[in-house]
C-alpha atoms as a PDB file:
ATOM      1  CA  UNK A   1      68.478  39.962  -4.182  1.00  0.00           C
ATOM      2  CA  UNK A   2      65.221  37.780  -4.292  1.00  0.00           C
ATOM      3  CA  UNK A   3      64.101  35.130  -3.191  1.00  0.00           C
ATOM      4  CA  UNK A   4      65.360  33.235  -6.091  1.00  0.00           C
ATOM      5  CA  UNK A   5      68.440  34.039  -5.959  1.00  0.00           C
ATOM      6  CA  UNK A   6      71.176  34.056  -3.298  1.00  0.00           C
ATOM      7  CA  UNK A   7      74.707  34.376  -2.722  1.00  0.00           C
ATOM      8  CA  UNK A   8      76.936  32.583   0.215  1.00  0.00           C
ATOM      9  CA  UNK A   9      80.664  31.429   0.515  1.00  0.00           C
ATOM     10  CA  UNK A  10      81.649  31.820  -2.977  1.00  0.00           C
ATOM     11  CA  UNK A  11      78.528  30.238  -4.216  1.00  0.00           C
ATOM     12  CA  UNK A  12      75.723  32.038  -6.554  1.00  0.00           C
ATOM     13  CA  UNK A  13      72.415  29.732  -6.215  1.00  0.00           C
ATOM     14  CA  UNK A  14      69.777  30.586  -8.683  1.00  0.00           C
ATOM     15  CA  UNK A  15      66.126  29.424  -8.942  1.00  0.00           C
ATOM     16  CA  UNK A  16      63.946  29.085 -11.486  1.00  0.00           C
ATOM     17  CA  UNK A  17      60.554  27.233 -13.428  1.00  0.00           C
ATOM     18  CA  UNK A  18      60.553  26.513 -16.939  1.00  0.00           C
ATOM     19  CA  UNK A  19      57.527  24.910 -18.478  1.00  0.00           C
ATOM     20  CA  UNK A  20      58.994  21.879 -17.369  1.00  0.00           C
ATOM     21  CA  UNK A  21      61.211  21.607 -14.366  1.00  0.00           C
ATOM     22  CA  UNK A  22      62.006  23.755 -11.762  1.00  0.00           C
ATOM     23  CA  UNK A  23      65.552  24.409 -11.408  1.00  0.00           C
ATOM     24  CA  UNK A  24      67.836  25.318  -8.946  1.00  0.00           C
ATOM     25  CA  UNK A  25      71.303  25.635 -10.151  1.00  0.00           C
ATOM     26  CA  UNK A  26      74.256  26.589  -8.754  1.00  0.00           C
ATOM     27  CA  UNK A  27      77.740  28.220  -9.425  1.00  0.00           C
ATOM     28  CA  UNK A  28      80.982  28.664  -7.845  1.00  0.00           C
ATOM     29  CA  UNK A  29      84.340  29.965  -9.379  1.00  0.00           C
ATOM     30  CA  UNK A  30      85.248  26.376  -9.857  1.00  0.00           C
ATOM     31  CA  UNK A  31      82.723  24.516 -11.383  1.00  0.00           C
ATOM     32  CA  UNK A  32      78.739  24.161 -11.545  1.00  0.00           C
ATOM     33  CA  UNK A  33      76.127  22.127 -10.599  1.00  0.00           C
ATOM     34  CA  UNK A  34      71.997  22.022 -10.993  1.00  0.00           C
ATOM     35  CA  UNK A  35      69.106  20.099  -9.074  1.00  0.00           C
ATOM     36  CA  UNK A  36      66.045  19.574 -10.949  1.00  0.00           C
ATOM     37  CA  UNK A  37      62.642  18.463 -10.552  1.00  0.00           C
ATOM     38  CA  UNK A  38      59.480  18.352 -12.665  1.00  0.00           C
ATOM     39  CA  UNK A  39      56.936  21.434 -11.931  1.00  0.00           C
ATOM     40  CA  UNK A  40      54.286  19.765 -10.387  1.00  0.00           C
ATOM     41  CA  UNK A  41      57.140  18.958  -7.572  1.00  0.00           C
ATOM     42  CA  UNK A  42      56.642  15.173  -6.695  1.00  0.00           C
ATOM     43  CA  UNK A  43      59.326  13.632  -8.671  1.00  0.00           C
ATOM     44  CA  UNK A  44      63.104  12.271  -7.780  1.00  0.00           C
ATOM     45  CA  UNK A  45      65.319  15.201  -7.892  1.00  0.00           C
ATOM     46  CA  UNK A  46      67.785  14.524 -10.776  1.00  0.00           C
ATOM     47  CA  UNK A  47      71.318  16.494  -9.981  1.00  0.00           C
ATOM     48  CA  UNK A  48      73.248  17.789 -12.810  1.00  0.00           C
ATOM     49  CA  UNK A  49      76.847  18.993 -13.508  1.00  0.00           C
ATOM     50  CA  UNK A  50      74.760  22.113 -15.808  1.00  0.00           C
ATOM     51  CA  UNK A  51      70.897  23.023 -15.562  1.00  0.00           C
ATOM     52  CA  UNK A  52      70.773  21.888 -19.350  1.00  0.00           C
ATOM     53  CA  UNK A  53      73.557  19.063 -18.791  1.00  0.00           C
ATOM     54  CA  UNK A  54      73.162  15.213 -18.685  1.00  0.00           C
ATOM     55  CA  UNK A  55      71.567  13.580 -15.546  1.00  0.00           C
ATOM     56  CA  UNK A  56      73.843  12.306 -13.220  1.00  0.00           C
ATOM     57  CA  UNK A  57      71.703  10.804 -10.786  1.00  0.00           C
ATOM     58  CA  UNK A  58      68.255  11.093  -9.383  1.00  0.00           C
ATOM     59  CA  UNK A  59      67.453  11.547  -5.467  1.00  0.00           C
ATOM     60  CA  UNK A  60      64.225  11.193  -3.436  1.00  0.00           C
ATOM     61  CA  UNK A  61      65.414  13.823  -0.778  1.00  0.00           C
ATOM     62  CA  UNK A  62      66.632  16.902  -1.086  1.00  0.00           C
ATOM     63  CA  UNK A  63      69.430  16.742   0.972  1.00  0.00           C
ATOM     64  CA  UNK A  64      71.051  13.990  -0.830  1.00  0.00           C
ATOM     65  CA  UNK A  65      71.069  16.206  -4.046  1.00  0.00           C
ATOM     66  CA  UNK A  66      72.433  18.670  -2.787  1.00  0.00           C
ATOM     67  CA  UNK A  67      75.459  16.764  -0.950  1.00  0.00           C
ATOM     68  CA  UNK A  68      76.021  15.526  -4.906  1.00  0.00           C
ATOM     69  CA  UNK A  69      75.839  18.754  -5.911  1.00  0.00           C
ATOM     70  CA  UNK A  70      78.190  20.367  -3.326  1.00  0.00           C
ATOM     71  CA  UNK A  71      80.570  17.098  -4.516  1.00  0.00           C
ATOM     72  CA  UNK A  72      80.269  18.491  -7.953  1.00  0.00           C
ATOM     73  CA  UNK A  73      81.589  22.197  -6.375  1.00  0.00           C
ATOM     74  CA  UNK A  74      84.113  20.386  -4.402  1.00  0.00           C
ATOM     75  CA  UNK A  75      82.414  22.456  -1.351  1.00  0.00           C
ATOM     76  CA  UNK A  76      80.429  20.910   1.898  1.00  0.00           C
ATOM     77  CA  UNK A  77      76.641  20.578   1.515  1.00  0.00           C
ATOM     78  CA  UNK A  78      76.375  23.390   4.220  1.00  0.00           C
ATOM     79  CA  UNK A  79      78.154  25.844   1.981  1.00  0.00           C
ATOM     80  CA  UNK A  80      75.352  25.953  -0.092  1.00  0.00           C
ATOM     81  CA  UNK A  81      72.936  28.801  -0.679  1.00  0.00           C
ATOM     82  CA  UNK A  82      69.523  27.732  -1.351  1.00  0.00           C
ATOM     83  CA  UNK A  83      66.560  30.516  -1.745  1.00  0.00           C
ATOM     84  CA  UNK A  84      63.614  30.613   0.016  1.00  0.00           C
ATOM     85  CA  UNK A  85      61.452  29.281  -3.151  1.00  0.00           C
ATOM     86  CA  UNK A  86      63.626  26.777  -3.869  1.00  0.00           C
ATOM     87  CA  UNK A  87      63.098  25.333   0.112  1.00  0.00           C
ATOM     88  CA  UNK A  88      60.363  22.742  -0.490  1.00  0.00           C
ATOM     89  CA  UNK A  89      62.138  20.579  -3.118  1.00  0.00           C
ATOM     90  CA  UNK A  90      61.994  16.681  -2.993  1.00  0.00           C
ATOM     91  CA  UNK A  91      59.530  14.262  -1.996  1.00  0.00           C
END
């Protein structure tokens, strides 16, 4: 595996740019969840039940999307995978 993508506790996290966003999105057995923010990396975080879904809500930290989108997984924030590119998100 790279970088970008990562595997823990049930949990595939995957990370990616578009042209856009960059995207970190992950997937469980259960359910699915994304974290986005634009490409130049210095807006709110918006959190996502898909990576192309509606916005649910937006964050300034990173740790605050990510406890919505472990909520979303019905898993704790610390079950999450996150690769190492995906590390610097949030303001």
């Amino acid at each position: 595996m790279t970088a970008r993508e990562t595997t823990a506790n049930g949990i595939t996290a995957r990370y990616r740019e578009t042209d856009d966003e960059r995207v970190l999105e992950f997937e469980s057995e259960r359910s699915t969840a994304a974290v986005a923010q634009n490409v130049e990396g210095y807006a709110m975080l918006k959190v996502r039940p898909t990576a192309d879904g509606d916005e649910l809500e937006r964050y300034y930290g990173f740790d605050m999307a990510l406890d919505h989108a472990a909520e979303l997984l019905g898993v704790s924030p610390h079950d999450l995978p996150v690769p190492e590119d995906a590390d610097d998100m949030g303001m």
